[in-house]
Protein backbone atom coordinates (compact mmCIF):
# COMPACT_ATOMS: atom_id res chain seq x y z
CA UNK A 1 14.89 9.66 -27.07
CA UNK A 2 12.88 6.87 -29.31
CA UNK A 3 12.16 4.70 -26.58
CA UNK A 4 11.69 4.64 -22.48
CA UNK A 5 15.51 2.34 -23.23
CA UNK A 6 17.17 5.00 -25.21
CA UNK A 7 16.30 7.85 -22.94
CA UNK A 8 19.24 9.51 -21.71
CA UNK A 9 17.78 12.12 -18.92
CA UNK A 10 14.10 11.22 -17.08
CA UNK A 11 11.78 13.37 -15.12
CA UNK A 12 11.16 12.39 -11.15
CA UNK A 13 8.94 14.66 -8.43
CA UNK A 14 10.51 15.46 -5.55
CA UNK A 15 9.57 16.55 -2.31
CA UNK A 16 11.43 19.35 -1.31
CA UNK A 17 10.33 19.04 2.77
CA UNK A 18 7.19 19.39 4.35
CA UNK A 19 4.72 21.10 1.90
CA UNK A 20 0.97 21.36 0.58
CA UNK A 21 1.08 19.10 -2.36
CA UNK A 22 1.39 22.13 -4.59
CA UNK A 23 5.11 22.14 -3.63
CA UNK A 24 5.99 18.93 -5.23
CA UNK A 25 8.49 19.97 -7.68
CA UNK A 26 9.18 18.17 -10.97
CA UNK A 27 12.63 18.12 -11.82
CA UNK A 28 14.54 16.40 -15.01
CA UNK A 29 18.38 14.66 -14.17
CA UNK A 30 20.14 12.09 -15.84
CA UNK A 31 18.95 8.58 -16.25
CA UNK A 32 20.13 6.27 -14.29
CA UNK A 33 22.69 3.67 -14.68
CA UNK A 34 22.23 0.47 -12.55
CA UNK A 35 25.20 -1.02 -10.30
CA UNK A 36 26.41 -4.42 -9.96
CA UNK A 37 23.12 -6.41 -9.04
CA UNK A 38 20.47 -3.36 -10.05
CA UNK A 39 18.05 -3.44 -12.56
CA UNK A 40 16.70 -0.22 -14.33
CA UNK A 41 12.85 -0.15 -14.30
CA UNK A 42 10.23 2.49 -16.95
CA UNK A 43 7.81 2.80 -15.54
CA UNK A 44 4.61 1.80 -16.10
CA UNK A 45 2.38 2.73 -12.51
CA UNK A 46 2.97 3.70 -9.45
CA UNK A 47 0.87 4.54 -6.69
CA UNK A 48 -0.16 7.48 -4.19
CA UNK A 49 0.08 5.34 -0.73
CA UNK A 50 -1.13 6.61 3.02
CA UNK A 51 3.14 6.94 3.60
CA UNK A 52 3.62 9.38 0.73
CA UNK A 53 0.54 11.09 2.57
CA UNK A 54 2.84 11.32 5.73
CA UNK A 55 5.57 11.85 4.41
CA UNK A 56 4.98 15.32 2.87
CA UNK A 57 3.91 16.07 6.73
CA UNK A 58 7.23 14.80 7.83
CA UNK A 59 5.20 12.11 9.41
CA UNK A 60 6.15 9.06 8.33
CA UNK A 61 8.30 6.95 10.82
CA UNK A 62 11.49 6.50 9.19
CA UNK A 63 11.34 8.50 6.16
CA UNK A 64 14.55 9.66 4.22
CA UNK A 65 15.72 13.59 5.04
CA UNK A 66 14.35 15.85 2.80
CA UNK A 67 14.58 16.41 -0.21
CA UNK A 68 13.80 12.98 -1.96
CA UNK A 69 11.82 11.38 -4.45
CA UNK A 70 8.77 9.45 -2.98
CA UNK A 71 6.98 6.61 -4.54
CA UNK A 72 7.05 3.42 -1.98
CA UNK A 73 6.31 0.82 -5.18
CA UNK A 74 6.09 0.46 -8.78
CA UNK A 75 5.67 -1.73 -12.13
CA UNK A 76 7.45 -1.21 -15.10
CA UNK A 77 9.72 -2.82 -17.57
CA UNK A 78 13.36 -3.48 -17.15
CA UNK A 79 15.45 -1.31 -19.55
CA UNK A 80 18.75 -1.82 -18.54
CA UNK A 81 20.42 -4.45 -15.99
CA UNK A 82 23.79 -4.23 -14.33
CA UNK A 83 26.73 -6.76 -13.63
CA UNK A 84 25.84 -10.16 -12.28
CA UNK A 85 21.84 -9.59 -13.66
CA UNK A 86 20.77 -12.08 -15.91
CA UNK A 87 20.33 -10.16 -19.00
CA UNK A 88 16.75 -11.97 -20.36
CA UNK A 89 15.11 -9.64 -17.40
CA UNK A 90 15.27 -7.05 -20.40
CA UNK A 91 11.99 -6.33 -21.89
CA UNK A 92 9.76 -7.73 -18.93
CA UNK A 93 7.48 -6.54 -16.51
CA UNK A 94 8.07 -6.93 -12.90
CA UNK A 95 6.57 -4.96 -9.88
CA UNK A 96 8.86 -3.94 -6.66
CA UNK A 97 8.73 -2.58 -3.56
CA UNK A 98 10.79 0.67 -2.83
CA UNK A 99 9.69 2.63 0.29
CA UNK A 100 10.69 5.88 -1.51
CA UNK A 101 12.39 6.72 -5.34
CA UNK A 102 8.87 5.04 -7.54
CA UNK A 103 7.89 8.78 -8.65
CA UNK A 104 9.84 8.83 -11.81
CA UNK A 105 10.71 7.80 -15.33
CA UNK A 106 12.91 5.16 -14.11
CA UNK A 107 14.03 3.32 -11.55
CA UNK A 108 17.27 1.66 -10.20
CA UNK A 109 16.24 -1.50 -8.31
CA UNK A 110 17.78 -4.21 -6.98
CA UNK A 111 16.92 -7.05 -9.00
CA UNK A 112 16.40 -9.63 -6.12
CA UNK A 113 13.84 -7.01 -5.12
CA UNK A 114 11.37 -7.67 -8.58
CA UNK A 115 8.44 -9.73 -9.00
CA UNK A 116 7.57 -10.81 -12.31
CA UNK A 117 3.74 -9.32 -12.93
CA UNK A 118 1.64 -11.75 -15.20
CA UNK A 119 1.54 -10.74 -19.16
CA UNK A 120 -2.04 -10.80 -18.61
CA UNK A 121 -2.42 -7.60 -16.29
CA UNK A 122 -2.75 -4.55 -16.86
CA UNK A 123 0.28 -2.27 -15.07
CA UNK A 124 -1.76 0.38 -13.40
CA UNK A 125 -4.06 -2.35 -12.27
CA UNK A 126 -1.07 -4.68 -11.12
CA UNK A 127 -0.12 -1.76 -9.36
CA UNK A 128 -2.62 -1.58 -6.90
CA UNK A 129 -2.15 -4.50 -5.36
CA UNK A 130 1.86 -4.27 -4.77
CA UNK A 131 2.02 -2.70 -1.32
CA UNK A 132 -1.69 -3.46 -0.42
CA UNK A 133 -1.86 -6.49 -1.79
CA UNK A 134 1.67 -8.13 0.18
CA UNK A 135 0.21 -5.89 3.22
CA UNK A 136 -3.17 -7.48 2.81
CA UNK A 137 -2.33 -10.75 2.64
CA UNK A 138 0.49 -11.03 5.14
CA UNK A 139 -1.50 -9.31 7.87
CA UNK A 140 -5.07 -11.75 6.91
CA UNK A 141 -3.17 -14.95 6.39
CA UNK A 142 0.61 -15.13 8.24
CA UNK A 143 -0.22 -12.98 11.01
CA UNK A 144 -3.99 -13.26 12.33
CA UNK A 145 -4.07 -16.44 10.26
CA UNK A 146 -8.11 -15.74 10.05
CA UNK A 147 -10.38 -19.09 8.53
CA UNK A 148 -13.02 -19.60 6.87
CA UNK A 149 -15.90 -18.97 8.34
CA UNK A 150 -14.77 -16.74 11.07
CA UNK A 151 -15.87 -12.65 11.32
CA UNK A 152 -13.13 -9.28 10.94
CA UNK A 153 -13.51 -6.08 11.13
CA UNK A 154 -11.72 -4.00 8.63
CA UNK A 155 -11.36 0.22 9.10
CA UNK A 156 -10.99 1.83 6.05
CA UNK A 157 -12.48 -0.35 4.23
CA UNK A 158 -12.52 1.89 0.80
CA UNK A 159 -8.64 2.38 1.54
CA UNK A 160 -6.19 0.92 -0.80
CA UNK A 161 -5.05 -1.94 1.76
CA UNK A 162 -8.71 -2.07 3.10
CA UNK A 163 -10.29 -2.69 -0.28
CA UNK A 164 -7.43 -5.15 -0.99
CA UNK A 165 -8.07 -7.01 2.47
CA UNK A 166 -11.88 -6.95 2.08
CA UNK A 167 -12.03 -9.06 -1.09
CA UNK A 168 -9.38 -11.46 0.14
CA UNK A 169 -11.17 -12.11 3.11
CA UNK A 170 -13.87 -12.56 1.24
CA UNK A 171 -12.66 -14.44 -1.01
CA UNK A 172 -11.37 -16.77 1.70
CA UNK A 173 -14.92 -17.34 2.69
CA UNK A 174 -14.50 -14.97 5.62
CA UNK A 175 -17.14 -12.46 6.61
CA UNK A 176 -16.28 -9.09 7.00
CA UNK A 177 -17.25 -5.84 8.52
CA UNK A 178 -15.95 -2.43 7.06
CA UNK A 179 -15.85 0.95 8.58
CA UNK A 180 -16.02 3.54 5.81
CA UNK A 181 -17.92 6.88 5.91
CA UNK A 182 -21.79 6.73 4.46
CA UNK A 183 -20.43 8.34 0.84
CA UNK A 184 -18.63 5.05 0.37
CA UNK A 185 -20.97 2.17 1.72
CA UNK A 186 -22.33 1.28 -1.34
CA UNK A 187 -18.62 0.75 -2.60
CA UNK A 188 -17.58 -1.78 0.54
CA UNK A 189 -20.93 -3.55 0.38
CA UNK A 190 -19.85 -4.14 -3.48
CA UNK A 191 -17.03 -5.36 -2.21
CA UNK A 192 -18.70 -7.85 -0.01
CA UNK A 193 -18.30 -5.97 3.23
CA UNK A 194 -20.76 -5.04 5.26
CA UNK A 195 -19.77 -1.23 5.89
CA UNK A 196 -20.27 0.76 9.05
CA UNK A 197 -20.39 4.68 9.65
CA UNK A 198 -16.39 4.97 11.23
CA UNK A 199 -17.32 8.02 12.64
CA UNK A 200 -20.59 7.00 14.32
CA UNK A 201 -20.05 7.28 17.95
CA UNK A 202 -22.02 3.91 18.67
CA UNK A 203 -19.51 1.98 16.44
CA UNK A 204 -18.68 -0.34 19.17
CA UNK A 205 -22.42 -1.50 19.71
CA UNK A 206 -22.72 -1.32 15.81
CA UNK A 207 -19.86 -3.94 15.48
CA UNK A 208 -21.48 -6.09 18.66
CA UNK A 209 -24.62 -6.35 16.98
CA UNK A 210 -23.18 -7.73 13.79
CA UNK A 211 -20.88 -9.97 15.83
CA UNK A 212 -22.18 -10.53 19.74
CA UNK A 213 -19.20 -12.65 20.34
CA UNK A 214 -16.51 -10.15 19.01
CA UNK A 215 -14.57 -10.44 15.76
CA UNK A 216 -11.77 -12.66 15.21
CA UNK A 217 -9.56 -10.33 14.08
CA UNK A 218 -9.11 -6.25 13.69
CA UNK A 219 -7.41 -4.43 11.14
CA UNK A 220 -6.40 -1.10 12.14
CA UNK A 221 -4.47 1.63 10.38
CA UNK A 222 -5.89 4.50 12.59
CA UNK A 223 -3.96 3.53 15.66
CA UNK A 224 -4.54 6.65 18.32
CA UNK A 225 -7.57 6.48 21.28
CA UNK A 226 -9.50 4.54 18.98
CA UNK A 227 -7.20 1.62 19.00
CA UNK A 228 -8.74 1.14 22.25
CA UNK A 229 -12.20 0.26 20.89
CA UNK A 230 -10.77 -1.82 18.36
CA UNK A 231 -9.00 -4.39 21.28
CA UNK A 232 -11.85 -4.43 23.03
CA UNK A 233 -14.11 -5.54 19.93
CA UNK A 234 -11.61 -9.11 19.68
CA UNK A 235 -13.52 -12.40 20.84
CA UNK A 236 -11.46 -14.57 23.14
CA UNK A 237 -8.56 -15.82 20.55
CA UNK A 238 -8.94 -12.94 18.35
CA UNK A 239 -6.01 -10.98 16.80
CA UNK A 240 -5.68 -6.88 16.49
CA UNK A 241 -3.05 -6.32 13.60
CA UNK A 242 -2.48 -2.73 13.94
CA UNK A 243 -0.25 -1.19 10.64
CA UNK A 244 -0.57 3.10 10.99
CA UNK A 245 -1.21 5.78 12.99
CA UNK A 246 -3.45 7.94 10.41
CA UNK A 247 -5.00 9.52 13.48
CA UNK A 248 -2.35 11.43 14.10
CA UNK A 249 -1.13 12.58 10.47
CA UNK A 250 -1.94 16.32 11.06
CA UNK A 251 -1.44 16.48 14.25
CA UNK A 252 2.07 18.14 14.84
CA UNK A 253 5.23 16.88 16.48
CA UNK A 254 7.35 13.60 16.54
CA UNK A 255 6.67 11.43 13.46
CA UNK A 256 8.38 8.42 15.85
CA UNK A 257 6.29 9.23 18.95
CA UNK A 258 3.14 7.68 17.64
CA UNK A 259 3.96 4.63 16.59
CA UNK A 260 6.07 3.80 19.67
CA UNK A 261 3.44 4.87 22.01
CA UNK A 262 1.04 1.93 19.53
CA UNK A 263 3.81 -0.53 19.84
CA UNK A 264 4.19 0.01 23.35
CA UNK A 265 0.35 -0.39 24.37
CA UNK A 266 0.11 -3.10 21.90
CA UNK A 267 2.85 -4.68 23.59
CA UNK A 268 0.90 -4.16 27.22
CA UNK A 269 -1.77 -5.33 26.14
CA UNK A 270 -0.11 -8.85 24.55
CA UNK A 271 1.15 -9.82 27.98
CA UNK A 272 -2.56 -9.65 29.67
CA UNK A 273 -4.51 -13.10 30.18
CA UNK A 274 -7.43 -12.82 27.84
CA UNK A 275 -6.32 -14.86 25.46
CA UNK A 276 -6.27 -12.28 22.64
CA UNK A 277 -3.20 -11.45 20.65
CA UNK A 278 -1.60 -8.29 19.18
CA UNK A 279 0.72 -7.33 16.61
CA UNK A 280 1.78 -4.43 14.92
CA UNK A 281 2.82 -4.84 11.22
CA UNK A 282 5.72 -3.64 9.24
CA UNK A 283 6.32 -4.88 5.83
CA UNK A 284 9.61 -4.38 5.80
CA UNK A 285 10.02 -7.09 9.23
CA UNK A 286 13.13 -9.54 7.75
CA UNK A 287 14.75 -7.66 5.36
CA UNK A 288 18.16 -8.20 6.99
CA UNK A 289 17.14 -11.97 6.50
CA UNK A 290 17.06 -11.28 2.66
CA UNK A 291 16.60 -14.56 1.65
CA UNK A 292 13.82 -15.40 3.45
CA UNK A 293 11.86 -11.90 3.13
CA UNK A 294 12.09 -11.98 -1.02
CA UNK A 295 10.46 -15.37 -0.82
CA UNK A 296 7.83 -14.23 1.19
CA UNK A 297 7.70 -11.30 -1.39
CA UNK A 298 7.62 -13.25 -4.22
CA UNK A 299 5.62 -15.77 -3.03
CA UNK A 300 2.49 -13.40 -1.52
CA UNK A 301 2.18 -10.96 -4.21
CA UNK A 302 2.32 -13.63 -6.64
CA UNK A 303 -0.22 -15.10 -5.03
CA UNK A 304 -2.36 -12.05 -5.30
CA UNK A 305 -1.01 -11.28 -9.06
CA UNK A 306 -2.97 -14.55 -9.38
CA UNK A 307 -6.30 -13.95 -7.76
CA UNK A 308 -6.64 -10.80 -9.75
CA UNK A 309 -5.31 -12.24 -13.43
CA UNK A 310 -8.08 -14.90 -12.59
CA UNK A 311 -10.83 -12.43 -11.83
CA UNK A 312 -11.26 -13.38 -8.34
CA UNK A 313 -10.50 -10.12 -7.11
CA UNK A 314 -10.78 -6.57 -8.74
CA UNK A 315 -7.95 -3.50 -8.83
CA UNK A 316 -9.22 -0.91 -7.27
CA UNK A 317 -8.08 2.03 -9.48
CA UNK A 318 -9.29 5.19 -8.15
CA UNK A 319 -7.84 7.35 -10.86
CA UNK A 320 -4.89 7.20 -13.53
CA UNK A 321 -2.87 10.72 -13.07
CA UNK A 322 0.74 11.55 -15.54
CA UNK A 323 3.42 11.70 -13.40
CA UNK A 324 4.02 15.42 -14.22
CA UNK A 325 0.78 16.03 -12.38
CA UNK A 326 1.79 14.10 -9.12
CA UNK A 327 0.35 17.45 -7.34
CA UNK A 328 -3.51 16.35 -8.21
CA UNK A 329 -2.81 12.93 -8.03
CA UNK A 330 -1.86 13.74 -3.73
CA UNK A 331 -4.82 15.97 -3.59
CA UNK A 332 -7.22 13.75 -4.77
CA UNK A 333 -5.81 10.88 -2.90
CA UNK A 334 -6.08 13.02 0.24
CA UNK A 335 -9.66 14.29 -0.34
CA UNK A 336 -11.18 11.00 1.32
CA UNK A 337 -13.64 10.69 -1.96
CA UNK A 338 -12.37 7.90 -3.86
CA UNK A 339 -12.40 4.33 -3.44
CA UNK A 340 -8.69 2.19 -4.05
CA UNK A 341 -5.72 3.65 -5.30
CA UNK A 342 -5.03 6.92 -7.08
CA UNK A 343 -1.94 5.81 -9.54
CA UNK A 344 0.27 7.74 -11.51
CA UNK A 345 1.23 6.71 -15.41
CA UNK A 346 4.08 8.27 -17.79
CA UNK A 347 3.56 11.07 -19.17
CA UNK A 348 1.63 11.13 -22.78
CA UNK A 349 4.85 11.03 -25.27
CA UNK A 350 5.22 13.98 -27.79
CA UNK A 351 4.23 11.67 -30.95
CA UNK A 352 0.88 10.03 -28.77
CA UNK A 353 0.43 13.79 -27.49
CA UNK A 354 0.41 14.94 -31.71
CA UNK A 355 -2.14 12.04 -32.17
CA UNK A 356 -4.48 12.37 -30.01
């Protein structure tokens, strides 16, 4: 086992059903061997997401049954390629999105699924901005198509999407207002939000006085009573894009019964006369229509592989944990304390473990 290539069994975490994260289990199996249009990916990052946080609730909407391996995206470098893959992918870098399976050594993809990350980034880096960074910039610019100049309101604003979707906006000369507890203000104001107290109970009024006309658009990954507040916040014209339901992650029962109860009042609510629009946003909307969801893929994340090779936006790395120690990693992305995205990295190898 010289190299990540020559490898012939890896190490993956799997989630055995619904568990603290202490019952993540590491387990070692053959590596795997890529079909006819797969590509093998090592990996370099992946990331702890709000869905893996779900998921080990049995939460998340249409999660595989248990036991599986999560990890909804990664970057590494293609090792091996099968039939019908051109063969000069070898050696390269790409990112991907994979909804569950990123937790481990490596990766069968397929390879209309990669997107080639610039030589200038660094993985773990590149990595937070996969999932959050397509989510980010689908939901500011193809689906509440927000301008310069205009005002949004971002929750979780110290999140991994929300830190994503505050410098874009930003970026895109549009001001923003983020909801964040106190701990983190100084973090979103950094950013170039200004950050609100989520839990204060006069966040409504807090938000008017900021913007007296309402916000032009709402980003919302709390969905439950509160999505309520965050309607009624839109200016005439204004958007709600609504993309979770983290109000209801402990909260026992159906992990389908939350999000159709959001759809379905977001749905209400899009047929009333006031002139402001709702949506509720899935990443994986088009995939059937393969052709034109990859260019949408491609095309958005390499537009945000851009902004952050040319400094114009930052990775948000909360903390780099080894894979074998995926257990911490969900703990401390759990704990609410950090700011962006806790990622995990391979394991130390036995000759870089000797050195250090």
């Amino acid at each position: 086992m010289d190299t990540k290539a020559g490898t012939d069994v890896i190490t993956e975490v799997v989630l055995p059903g619904v568990v603290e994260p202490s019952g993540l289990e590491i387990r070692v199996r053959p590596a795997p061997q890529p079909s006819a249009g797969e590509a093998v990916l090592a990996l370099d990052a992946s990331g702890v997401s709000f869905a893996e946080q779900q998921m080990r609730r049995g939460k998340y909407y249409d999660q595989p049954p248990f036991p599986f391996v999560p990890g909804y995206d990664l970057v590494g470098v293609v090792v091996r390629v099968g039939a019908g893959v051109d063969a000069s992918l070898a050696g390269r870098r790409f990112a991907a999105l994979t909804k569950v399976g990123g937790w481990a050594d490596q990766v069968v993809v397929p390879a209309a699924d990669l997107v080639e990350v610039p030589g200038a980034l660094d993985a773990a880096e590149a990595e937070t901005v996969v999932v959050n960074g397509i989510t980010a910039w689908q939901m500011l610019h193809r689906i509440a198509k927000v301008r310069a100049g205009q005002t949004v309101l971002v929750h979780g604003a110290n999140g991994g999407v929300g830190s994503t979707l505050v410098q874009l906006a930003t970026h895109a000369g549009i001001r923003v207002i983020g909801t964040a507890s106190p701990r983190h203000h100084d973090a979103v104001r950094a950013l170039g939000a200004t950050p609100l107290d989520y839990r204060g109970a006069d966040l409504p009024a807090r938000v008017r006085e900021l913007a007296p006309g309402g916000v032009d658009a709402v980003f919302d990954h709390v969905g439950g009573d509160g999505i309520v507040d965050s309607f009624g916040l839109l200016a005439r014209g204004g958007t709600l894009v609504s993309y979770g339901t983290a109000a209801t992650r402990d909260v026992a029962g159906s992990s389908k019964l939350p999000v159709l109860k959001l759809v379905g009042r977001l749905l209400l609510w899009k047929l009333l006369p006031n002139g402001r629009r709702t949506h509720f946003y899935n990443i994986w909307a088009g995939k059937r229509r393969s052709g034109a969801f990859h260019d949408r893929l491609r095309t958005d994340l390499g537009r945000v592989f851009a902004l952050l090779a040319e400094g114009a936006i930052t990775a948000q790395v909360a903390a780099r944990v080894p894979l074998s120690k995926a257990a911490e990693a969900m703990r401390l992305a759990e704990s609410g304390t950090v700011t962006g995205k806790v990622i995990l990295v391979p394991d130390p190898t036995q000759d870089s473990a000797d050195a250090q």
